[in-house]
Protein backbone atom coordinates (compact mmCIF):
# COMPACT_ATOMS: atom_id res chain seq x y z
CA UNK A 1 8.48 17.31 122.08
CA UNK A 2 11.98 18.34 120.27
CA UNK A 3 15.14 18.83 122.15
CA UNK A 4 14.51 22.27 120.89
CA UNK A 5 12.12 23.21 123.34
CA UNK A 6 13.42 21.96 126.92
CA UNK A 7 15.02 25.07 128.52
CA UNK A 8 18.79 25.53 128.98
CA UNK A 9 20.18 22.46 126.54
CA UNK A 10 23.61 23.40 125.50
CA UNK A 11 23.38 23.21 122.12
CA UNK A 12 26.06 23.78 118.85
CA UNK A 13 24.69 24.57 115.64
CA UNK A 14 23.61 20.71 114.88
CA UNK A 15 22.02 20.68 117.98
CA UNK A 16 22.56 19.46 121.75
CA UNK A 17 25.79 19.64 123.01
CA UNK A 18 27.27 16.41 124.97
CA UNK A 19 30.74 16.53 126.34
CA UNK A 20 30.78 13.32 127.66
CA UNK A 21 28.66 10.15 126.67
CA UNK A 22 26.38 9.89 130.00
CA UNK A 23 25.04 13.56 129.34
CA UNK A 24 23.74 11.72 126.04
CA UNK A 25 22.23 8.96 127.94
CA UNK A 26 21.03 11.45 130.83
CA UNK A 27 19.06 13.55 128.13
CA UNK A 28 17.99 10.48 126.12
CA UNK A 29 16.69 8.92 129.74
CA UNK A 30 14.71 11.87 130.83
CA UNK A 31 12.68 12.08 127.19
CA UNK A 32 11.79 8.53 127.52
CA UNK A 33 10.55 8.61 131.44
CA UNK A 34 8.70 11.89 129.68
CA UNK A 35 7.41 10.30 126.71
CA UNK A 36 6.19 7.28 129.04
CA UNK A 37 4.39 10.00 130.93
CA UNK A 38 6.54 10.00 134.75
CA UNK A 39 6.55 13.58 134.23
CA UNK A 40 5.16 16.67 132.63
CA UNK A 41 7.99 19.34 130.89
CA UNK A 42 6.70 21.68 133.58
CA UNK A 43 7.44 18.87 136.10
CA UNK A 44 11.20 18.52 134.86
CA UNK A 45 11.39 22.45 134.41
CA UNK A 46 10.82 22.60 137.91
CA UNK A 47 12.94 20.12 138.72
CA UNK A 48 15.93 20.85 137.00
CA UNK A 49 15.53 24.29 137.78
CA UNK A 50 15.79 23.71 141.82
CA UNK A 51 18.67 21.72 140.78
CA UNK A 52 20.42 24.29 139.33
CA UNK A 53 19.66 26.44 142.38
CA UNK A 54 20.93 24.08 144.57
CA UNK A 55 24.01 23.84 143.13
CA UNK A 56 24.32 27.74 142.85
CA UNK A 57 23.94 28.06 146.40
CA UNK A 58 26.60 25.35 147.23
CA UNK A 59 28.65 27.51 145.44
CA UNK A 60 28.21 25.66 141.38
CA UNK A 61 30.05 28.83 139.59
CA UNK A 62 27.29 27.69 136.95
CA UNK A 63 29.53 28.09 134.03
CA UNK A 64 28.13 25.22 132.15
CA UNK A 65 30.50 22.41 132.68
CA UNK A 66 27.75 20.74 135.62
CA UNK A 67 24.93 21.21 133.27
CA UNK A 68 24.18 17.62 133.08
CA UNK A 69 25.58 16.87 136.50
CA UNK A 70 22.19 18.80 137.71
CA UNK A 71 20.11 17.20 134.90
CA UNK A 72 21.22 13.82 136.49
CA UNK A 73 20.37 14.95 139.90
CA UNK A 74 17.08 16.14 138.83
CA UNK A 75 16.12 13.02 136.81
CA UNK A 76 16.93 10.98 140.44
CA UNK A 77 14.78 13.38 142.38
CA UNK A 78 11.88 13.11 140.42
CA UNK A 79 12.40 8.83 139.92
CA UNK A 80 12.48 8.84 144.18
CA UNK A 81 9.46 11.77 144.66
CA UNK A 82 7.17 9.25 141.86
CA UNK A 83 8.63 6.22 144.01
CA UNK A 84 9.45 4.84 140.61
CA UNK A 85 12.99 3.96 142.62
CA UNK A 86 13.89 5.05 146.42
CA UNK A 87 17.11 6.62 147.23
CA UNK A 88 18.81 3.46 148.52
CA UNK A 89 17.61 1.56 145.03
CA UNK A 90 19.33 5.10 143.52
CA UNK A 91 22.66 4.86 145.65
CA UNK A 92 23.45 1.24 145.27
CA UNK A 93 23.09 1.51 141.83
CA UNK A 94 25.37 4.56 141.83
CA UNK A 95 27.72 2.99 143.83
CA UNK A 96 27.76 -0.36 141.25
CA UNK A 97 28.16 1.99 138.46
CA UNK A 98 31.34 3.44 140.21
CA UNK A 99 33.00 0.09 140.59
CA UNK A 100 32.16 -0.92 137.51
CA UNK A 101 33.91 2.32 135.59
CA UNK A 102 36.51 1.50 138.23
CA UNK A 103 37.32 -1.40 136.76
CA UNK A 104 36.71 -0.07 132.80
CA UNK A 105 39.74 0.38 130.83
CA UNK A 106 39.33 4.06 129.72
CA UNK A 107 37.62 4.41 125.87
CA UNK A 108 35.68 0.90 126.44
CA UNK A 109 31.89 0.81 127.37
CA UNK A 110 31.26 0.90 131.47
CA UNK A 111 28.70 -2.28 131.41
CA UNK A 112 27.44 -3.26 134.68
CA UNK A 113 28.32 -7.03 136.00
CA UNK A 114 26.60 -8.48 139.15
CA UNK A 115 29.78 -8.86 140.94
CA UNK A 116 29.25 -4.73 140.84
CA UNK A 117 26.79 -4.71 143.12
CA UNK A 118 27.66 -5.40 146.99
CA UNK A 119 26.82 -7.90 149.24
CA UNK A 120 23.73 -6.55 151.57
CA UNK A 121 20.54 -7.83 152.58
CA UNK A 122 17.67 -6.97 151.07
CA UNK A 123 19.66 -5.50 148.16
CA UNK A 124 18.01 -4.89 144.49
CA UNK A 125 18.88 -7.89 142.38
CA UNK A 126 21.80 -6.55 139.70
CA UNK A 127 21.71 -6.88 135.89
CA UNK A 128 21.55 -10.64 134.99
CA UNK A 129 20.82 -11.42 138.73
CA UNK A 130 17.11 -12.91 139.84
């Protein structure tokens, strides 16, 4: 399946459109869980579509600029409804991501470290962590 066919993509004339490096990594992430069969394109249609309706009834003007904002949300939703990853597994990683851009100086990869992650029991082991 080409980039060409999933619905909505921003795209220029050379293709998608990213603004931002993680909308790369976002698209990039939900054609491999695709390819790897997690999900059907009518699956993620669906998916990104109540999204997008979320959003647009908690007021998302839906100009564009939280295009990938709702791809991201819809690429955790379906994750936690396969149980590939719970929400918890979801947050915590969210949450290490956040400290570790935190700590990024800006224009240098965010790479996550496992002081990132916090200090809970029964956590999810971090990168580089057994």
């Amino acid at each position: 399946m080409s980039a060409d066919a999933l619905p909505g993509l921003p795209r220029g004339d050379d293709g998608p459109v990213f603004a931002e490096p993680w909308e790369a990594q976002a698209f990039a992430l939900a054609v491999a869980l695709h390819e790897r069969g997690l999900f059907t394109w009518p699956e993620w249609a669906e998916a990104l579509g109540g999204e997008i309706e979320r959003a647009r009834a908690a007021g998302d003007p839906d100009t564009g600029a939280t295009y990938y904002r709702h791809w991201l949300a819809a690429l955790e939703r379906i994750v936690a409804d396969k149980q590939v990853a719970d929400a918890a597994t979801l947050r915590e990683y969210a949450d290490a991501w956040g400290r570790a851009a935190d700590r990024t100086p800006h224009g240098t990869p965010i790479e996550l470290a496992p002081g990132d992650f916090g200090e809970r029991p029964n956590r999810v082991a971090g990168p580089g962590e057994r």
